[in-house]
C-alpha atoms as a PDB file:
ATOM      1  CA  UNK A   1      28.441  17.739  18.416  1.00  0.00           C
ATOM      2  CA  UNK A   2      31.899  18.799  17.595  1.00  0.00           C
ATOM      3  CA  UNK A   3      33.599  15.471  19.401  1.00  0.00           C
ATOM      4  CA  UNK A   4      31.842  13.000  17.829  1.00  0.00           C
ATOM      5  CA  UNK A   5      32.988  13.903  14.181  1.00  0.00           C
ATOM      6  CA  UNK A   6      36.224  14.599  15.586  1.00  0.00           C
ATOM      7  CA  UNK A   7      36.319  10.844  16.740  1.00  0.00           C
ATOM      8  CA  UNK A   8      35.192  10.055  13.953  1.00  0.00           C
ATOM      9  CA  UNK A   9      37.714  11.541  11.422  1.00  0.00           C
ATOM     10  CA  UNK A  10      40.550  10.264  13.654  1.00  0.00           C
ATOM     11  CA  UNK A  11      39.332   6.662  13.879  1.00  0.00           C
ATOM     12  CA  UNK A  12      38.564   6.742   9.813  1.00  0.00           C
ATOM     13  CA  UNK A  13      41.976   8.224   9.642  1.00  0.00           C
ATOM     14  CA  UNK A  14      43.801   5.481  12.317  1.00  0.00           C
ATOM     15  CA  UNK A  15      42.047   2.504  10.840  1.00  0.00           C
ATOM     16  CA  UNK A  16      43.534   3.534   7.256  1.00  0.00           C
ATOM     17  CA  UNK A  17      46.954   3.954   8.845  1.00  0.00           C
ATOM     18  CA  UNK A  18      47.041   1.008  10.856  1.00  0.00           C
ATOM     19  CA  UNK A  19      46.037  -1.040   7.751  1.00  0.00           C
ATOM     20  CA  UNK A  20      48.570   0.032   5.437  1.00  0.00           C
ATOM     21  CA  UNK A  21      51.475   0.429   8.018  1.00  0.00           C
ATOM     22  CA  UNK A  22      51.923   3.742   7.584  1.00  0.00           C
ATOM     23  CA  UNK A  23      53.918   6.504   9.785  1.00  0.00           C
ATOM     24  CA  UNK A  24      52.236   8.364  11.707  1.00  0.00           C
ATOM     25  CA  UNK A  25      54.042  10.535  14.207  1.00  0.00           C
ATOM     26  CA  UNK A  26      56.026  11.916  11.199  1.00  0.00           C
ATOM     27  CA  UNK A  27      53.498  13.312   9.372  1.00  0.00           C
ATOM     28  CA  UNK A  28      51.265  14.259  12.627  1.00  0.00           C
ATOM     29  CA  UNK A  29      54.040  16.251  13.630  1.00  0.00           C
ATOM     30  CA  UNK A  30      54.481  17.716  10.009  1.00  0.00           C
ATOM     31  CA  UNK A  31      50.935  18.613  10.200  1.00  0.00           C
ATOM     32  CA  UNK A  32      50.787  20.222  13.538  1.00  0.00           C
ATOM     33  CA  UNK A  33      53.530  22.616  13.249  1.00  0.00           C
ATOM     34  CA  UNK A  34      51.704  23.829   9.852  1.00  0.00           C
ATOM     35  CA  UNK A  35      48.373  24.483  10.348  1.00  0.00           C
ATOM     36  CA  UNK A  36      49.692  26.326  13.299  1.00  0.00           C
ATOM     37  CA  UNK A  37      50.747  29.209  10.327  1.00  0.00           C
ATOM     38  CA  UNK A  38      47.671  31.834  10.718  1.00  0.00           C
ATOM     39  CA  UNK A  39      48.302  32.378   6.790  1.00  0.00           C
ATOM     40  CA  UNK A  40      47.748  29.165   6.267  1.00  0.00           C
ATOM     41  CA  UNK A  41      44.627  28.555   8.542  1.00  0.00           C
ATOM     42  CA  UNK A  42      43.017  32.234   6.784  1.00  0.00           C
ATOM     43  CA  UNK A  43      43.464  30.736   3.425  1.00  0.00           C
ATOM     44  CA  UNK A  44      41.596  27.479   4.493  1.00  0.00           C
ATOM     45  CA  UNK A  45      39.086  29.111   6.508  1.00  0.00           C
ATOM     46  CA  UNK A  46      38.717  32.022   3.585  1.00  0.00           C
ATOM     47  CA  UNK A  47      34.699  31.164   2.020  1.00  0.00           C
ATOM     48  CA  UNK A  48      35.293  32.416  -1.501  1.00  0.00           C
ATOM     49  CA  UNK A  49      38.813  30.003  -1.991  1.00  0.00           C
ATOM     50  CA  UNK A  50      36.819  27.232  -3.844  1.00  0.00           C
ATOM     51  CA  UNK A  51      38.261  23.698  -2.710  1.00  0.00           C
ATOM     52  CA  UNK A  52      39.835  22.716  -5.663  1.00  0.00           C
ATOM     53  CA  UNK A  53      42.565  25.861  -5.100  1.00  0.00           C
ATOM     54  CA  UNK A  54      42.945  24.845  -1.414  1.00  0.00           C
ATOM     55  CA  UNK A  55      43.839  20.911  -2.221  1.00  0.00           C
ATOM     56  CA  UNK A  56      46.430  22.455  -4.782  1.00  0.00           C
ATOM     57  CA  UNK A  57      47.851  24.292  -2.256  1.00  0.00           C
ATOM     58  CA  UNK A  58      48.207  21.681   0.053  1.00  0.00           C
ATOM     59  CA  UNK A  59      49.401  19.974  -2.492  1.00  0.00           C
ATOM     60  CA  UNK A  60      52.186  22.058  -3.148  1.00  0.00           C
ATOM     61  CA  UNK A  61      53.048  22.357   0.421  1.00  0.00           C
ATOM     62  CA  UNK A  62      53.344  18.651   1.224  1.00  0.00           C
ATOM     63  CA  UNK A  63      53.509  17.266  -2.116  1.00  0.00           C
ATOM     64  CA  UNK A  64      56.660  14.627  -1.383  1.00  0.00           C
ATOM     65  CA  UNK A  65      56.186  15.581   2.597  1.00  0.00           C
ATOM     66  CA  UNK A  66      53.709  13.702   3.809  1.00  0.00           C
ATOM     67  CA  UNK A  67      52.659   9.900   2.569  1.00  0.00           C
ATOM     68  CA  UNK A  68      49.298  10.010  -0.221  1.00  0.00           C
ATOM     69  CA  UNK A  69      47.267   8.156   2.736  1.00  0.00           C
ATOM     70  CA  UNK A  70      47.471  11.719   4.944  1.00  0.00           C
ATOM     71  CA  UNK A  71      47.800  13.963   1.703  1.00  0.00           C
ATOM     72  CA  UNK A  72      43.928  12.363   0.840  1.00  0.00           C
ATOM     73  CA  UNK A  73      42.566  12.848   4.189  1.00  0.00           C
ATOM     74  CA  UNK A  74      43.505  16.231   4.022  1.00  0.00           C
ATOM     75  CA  UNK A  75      41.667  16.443   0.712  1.00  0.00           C
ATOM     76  CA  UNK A  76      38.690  15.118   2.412  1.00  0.00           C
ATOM     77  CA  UNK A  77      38.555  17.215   5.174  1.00  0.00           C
ATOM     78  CA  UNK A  78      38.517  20.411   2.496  1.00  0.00           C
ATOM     79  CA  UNK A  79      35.317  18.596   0.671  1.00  0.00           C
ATOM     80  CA  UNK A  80      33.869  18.481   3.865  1.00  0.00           C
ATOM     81  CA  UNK A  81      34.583  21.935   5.336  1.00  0.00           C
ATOM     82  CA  UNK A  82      36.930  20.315   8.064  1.00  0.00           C
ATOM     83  CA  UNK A  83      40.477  21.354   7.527  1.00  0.00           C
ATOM     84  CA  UNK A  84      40.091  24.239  10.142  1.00  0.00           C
ATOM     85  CA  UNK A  85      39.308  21.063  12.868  1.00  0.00           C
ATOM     86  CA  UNK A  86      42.289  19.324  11.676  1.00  0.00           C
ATOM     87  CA  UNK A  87      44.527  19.916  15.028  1.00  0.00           C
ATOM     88  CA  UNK A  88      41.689  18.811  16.778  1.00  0.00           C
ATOM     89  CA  UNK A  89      41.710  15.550  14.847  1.00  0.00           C
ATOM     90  CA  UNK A  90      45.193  15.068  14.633  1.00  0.00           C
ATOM     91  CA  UNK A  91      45.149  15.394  18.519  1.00  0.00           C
ATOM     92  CA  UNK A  92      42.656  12.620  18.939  1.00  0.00           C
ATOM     93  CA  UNK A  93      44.616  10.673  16.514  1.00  0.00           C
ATOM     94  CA  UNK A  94      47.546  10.763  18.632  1.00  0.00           C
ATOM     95  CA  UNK A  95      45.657   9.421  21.546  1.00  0.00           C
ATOM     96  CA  UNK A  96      44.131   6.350  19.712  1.00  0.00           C
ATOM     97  CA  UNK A  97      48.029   5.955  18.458  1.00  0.00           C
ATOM     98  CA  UNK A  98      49.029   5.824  22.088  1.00  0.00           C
ATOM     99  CA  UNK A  99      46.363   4.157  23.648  1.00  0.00           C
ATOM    100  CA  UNK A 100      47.000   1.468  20.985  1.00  0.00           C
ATOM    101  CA  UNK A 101      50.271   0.751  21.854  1.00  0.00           C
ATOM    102  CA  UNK A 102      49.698   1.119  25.602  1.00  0.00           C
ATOM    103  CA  UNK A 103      51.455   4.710  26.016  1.00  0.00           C
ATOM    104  CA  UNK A 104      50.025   6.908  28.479  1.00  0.00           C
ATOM    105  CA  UNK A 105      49.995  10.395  27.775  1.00  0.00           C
ATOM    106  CA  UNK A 106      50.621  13.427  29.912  1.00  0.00           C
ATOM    107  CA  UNK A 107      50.343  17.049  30.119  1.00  0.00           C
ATOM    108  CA  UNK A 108      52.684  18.977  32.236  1.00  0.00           C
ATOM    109  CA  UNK A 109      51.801  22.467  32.181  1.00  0.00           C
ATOM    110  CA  UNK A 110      54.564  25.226  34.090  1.00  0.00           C
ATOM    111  CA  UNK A 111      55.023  29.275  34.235  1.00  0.00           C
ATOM    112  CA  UNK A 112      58.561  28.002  32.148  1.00  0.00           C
ATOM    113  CA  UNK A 113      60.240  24.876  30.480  1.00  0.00           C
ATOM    114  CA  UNK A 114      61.500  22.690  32.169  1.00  0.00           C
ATOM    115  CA  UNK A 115      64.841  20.407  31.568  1.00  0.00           C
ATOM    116  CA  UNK A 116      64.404  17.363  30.781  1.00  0.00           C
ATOM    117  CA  UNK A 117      65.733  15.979  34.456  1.00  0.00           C
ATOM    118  CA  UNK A 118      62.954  18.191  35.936  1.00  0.00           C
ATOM    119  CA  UNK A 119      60.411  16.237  33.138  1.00  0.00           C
ATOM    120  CA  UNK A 120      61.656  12.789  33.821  1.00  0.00           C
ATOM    121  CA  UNK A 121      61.808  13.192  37.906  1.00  0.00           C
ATOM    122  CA  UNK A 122      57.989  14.482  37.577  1.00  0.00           C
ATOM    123  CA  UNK A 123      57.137  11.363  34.812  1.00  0.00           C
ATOM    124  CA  UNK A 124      58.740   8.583  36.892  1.00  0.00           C
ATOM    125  CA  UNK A 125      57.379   9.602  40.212  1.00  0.00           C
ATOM    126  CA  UNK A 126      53.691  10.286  38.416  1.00  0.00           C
ATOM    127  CA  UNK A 127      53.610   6.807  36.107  1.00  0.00           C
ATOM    128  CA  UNK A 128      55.717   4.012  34.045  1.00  0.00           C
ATOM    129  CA  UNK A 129      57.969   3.970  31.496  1.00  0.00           C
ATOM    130  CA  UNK A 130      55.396   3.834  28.517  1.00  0.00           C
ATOM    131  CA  UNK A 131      54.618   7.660  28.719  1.00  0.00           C
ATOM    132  CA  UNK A 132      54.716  10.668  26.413  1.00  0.00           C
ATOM    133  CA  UNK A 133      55.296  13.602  27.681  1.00  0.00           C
ATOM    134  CA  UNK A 134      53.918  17.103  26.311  1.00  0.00           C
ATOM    135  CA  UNK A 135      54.837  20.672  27.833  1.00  0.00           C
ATOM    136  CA  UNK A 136      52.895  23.314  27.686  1.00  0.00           C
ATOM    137  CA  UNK A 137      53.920  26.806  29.078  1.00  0.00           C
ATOM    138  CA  UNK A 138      51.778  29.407  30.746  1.00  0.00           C
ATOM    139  CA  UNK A 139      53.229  31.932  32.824  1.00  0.00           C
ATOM    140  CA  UNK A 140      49.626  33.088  34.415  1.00  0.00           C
ATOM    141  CA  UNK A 141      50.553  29.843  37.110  1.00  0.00           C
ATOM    142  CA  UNK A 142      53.500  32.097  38.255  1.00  0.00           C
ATOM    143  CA  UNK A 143      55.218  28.398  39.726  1.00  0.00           C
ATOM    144  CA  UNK A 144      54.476  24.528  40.245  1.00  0.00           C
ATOM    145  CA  UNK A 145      53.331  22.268  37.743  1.00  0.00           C
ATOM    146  CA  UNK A 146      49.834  21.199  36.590  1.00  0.00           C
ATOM    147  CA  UNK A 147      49.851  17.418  35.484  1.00  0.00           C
ATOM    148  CA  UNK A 148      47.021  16.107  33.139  1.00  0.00           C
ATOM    149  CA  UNK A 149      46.259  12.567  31.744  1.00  0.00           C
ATOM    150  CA  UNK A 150      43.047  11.808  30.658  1.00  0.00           C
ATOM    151  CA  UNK A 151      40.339  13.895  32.451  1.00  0.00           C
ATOM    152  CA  UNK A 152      42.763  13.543  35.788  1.00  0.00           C
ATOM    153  CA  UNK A 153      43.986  17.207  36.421  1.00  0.00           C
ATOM    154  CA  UNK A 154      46.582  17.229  39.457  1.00  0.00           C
ATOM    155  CA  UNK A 155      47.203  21.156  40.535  1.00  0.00           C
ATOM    156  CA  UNK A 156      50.475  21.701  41.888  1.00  0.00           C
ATOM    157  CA  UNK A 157      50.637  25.540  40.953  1.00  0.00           C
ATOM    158  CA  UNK A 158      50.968  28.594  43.179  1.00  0.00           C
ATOM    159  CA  UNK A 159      48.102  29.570  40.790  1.00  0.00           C
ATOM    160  CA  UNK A 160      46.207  27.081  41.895  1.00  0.00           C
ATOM    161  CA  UNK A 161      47.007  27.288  45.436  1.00  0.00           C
ATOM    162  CA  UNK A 162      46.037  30.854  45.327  1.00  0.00           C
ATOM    163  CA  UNK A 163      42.909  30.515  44.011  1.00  0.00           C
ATOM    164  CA  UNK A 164      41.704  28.216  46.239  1.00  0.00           C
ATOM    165  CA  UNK A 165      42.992  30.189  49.306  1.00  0.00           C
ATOM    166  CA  UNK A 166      41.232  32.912  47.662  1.00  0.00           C
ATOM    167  CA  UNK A 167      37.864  30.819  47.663  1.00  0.00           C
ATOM    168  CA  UNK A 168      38.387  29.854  51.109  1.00  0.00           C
ATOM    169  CA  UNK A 169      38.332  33.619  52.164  1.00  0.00           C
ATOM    170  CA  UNK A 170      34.952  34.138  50.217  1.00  0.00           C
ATOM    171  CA  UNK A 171      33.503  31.311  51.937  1.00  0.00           C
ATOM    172  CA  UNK A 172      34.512  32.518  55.540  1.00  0.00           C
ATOM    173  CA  UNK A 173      33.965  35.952  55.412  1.00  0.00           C
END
């Protein structure tokens, strides 16, 4: 099953961290906004780029960037065929990160950003201080917000509302 190695990986990767006292929303960030490159993902995912070409090229890319502890676990991940799951794993890193320190973590998801007064009206009437915030846009919820944390899902979108008025028709008529 996909999650469990993911969990895996990111506790393996979190242990090592939290043992050596090493940065990690730095580099996490670093990461994220890479792998995000499709040239970069093809190369990785690419079957006939033997590994030893795709650690020098990640070498080469964060050579003095990132710290040798995340620089290795990269490595590993190309042994084992895992760099294409690394925003997956960097994800559930995050969460054991926050969870850690007590953070609670939420999702707000709108048809456009918002300003951060909009953010911090929705976070401080939703939970407490120790939160991070994410946005996510999608303009397919035409207005509202949806707020996640966890497996909680709170639907506040005209999206939302639509659909279930929609459903509500279906099941009258």
């Amino acid at each position: 099953m996909a999650g469990e190695f993911v969990q895996k990986y990111a506790e393996a990767l979190f242990d090592v961290i939290k043992s050596e006292g090493v940065d990690f929303e730095g580099p996490v960030g670093l990461l994220k906004e890479s792998f995000q490159d499709q040239d970069l993902r093809l190369f990785m995912a690419h079957p006939k780029i033997d590994t030893e070409k795709k650690k020098e090229l990640l070498g080469q890319i964060f050579g003095q960037r990132l710290p040798k502890t995340f620089q290795n676990f990269l490595f590993v991940l190309v042994d084992n065929r895992r760099i294409l799951n690394i925003q997956e794993i960097l994800k559930e890193l995050e969460n054991l990160f926050y969870e850690d320190a007590g953070i609670r973590r939420l999702t707000l998801v709108t048809a456009y950003p918002l300003d951060e007064g909009q953010v911090n009206k929705i976070t401080k009437a939703y939970t407490s201080d120790r939160t991070r915030v994410e946005q996510v846009v999608d303009p397919s919820l035409i207005g509202g917000v949806i707020i996640r944390e966890g497996n909680r899902l709170l639907d506040y979108s005209l999206k939302g509302k639509l659909e279930k008025m929609e459903q509500k028709l279906h099941s009258v008529g």
